[in-house]
N, C-alpha and C. Protein backbone atom coordinates (compact mmCIF):
# COMPACT_ATOMS: atom_id res chain seq x y z
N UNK A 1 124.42 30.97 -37.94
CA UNK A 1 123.31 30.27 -37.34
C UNK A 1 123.73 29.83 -35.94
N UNK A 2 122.75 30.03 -34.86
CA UNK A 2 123.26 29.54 -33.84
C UNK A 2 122.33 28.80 -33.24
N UNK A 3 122.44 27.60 -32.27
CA UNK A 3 121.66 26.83 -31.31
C UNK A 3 120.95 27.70 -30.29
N UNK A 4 119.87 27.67 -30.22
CA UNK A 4 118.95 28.73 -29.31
C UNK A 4 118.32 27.46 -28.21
N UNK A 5 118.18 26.78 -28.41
CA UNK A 5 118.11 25.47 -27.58
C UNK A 5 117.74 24.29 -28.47
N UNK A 6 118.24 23.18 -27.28
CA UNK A 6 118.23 21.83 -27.63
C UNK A 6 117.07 21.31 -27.19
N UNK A 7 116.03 20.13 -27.94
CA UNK A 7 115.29 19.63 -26.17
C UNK A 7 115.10 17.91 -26.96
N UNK A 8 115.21 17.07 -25.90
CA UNK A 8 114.83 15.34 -26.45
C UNK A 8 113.46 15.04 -25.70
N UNK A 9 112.37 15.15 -26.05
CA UNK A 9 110.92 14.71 -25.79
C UNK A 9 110.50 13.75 -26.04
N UNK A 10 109.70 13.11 -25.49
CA UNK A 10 109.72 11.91 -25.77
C UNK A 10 108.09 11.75 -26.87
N UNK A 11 108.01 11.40 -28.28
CA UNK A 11 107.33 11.36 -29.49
C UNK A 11 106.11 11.86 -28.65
N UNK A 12 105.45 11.18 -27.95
CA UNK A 12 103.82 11.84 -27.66
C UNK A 12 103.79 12.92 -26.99
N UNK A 13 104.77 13.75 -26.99
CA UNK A 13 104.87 14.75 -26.20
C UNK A 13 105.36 16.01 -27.25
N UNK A 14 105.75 15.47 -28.62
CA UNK A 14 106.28 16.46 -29.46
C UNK A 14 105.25 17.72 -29.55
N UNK A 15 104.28 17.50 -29.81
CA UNK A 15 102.86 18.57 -30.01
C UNK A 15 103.27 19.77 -29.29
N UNK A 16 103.19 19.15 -28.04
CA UNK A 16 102.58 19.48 -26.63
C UNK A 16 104.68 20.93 -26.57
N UNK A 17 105.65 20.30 -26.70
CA UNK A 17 106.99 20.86 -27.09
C UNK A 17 106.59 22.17 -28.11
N UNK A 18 106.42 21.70 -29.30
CA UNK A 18 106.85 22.68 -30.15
C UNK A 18 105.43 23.62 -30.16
N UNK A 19 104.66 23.47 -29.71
CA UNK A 19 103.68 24.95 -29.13
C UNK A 19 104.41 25.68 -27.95
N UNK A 20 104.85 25.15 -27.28
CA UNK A 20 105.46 25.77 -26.13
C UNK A 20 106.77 27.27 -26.85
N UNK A 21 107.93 26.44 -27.46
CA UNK A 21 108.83 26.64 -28.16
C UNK A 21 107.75 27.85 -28.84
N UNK A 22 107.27 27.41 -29.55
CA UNK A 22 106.15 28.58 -30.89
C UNK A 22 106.09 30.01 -29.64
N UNK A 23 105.17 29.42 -28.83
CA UNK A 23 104.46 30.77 -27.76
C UNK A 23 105.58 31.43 -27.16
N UNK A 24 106.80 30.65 -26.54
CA UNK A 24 107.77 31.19 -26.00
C UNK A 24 109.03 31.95 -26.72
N UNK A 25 109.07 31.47 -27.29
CA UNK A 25 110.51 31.99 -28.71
C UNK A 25 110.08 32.16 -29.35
N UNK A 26 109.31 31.88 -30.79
CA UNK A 26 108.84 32.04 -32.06
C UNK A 26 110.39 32.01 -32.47
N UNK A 27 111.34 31.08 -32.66
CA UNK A 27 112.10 30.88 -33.28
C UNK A 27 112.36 29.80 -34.56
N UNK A 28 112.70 30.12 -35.48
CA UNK A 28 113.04 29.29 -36.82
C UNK A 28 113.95 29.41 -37.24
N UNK A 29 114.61 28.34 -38.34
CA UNK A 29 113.99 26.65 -38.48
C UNK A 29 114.24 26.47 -37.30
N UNK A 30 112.95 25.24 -36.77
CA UNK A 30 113.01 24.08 -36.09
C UNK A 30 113.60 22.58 -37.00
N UNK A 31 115.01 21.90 -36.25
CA UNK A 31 115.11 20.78 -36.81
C UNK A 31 114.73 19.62 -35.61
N UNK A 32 113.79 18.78 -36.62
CA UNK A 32 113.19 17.50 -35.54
C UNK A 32 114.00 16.21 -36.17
N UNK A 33 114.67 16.00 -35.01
CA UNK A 33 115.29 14.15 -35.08
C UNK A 33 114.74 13.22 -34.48
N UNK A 34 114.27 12.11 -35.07
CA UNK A 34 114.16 11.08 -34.00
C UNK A 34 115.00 10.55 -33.31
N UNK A 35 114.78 9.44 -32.64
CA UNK A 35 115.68 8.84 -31.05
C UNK A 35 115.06 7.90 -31.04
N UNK A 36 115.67 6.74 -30.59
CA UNK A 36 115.18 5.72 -30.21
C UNK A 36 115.71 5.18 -29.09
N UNK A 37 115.45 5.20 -27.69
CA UNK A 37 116.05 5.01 -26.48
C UNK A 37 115.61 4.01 -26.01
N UNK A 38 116.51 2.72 -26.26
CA UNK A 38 116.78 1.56 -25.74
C UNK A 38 116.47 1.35 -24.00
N UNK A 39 116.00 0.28 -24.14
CA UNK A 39 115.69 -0.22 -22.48
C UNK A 39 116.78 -1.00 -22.05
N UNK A 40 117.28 -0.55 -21.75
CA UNK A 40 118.74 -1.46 -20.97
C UNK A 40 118.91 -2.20 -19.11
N UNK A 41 119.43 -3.20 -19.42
CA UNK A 41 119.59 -3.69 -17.60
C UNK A 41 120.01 -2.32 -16.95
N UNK A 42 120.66 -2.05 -17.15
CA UNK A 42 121.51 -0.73 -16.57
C UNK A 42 121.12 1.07 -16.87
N UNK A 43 121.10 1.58 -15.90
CA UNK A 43 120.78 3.18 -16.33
C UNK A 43 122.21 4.06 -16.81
N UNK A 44 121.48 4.43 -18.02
CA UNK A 44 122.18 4.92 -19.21
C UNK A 44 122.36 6.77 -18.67
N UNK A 45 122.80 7.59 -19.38
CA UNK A 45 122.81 9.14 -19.11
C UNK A 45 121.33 9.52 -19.56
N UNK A 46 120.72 8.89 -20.64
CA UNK A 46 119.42 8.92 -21.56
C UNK A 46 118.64 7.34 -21.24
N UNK A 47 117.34 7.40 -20.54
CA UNK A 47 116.73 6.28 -20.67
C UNK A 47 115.14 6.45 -20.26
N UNK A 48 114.75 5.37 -21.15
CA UNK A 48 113.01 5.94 -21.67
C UNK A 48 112.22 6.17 -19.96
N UNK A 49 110.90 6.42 -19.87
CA UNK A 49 110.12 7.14 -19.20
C UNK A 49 110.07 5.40 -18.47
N UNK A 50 109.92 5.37 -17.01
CA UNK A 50 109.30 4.57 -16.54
C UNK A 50 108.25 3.99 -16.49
N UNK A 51 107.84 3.09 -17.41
CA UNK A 51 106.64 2.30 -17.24
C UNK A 51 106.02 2.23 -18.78
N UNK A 52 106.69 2.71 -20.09
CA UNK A 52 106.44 3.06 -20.93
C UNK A 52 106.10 2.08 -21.88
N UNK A 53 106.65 0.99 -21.61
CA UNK A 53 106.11 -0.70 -22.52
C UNK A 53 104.55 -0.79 -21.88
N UNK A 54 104.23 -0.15 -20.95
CA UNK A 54 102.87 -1.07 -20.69
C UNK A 54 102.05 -0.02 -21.42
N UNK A 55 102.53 1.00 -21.53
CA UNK A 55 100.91 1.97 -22.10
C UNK A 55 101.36 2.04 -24.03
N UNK A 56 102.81 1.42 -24.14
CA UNK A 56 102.98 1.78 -25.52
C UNK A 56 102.57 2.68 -26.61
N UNK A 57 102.84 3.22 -26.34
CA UNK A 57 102.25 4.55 -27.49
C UNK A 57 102.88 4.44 -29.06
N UNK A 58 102.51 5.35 -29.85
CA UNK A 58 102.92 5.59 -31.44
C UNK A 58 104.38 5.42 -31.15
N UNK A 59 105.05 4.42 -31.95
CA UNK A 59 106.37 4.12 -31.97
C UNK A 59 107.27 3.50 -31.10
N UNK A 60 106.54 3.31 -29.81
CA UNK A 60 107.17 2.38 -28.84
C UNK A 60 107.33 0.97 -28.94
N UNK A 61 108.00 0.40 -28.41
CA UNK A 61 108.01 -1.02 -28.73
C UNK A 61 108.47 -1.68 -27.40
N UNK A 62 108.24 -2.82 -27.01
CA UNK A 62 108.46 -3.41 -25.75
C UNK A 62 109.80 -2.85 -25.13
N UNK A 63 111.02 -2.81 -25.87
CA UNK A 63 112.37 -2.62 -25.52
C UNK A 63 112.89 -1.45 -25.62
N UNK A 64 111.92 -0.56 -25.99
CA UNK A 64 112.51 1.05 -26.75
C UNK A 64 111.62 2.18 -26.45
N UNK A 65 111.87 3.64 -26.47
CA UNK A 65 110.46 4.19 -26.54
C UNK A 65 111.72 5.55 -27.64
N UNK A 66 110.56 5.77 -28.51
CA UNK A 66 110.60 6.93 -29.30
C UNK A 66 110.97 7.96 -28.93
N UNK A 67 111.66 8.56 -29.21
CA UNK A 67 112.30 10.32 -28.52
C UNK A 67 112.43 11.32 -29.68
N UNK A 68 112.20 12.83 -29.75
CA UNK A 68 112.64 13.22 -30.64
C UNK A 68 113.52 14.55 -30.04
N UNK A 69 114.79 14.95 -30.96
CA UNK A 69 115.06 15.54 -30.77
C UNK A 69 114.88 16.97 -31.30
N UNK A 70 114.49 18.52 -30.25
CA UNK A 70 113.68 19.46 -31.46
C UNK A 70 115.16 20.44 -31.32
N UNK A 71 115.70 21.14 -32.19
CA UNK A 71 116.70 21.70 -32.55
C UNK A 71 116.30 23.41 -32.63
N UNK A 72 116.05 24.47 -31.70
CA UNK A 72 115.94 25.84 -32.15
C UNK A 72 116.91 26.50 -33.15
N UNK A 73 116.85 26.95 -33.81
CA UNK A 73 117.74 27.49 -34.39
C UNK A 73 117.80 28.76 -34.95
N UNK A 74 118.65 29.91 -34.63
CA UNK A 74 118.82 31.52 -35.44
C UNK A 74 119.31 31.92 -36.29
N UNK A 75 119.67 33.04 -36.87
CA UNK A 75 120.96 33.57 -36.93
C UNK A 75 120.73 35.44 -36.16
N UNK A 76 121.30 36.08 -35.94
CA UNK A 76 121.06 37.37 -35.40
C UNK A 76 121.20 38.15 -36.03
């Protein structure tokens, strides 16, 4: 089995990802992880979308915003 790509999206955007992935690769299994990316004083390597507490979406929370991670995966 090998990694065909990685991608971290952020939850309201998953849809919108794994059609892309579908039309472009048609590769399977897909593994989906969640994420939860902390709002910190400081910028991290990973940190949520700017401005993302005010429109809060499914799973956000004042201090955090939802991420998922989608996993391609083969074998050849």
């Amino acid at each position: 089995m090998h990694v065909l790509q990685d991608l971290l999206v952020p939850l309201h955007k998953v849809s919108d990802a794994l059609e892309w992935a579908h039309q472009e690769m048609e590769v399977y299994p897909i593994l989906l992880c969640p994420h939860r990316l902390y709002k910190h004083p400081y910028k991290t390597m990973m940190y949520p979308d700017l401005g993302f507490e005010e429109e809060c979406r499914r799973g956000d929370t004042a201090y955090a915003q939802m991420y998922t991670d989608i996993g391609l995966y083969y074998a050849p």
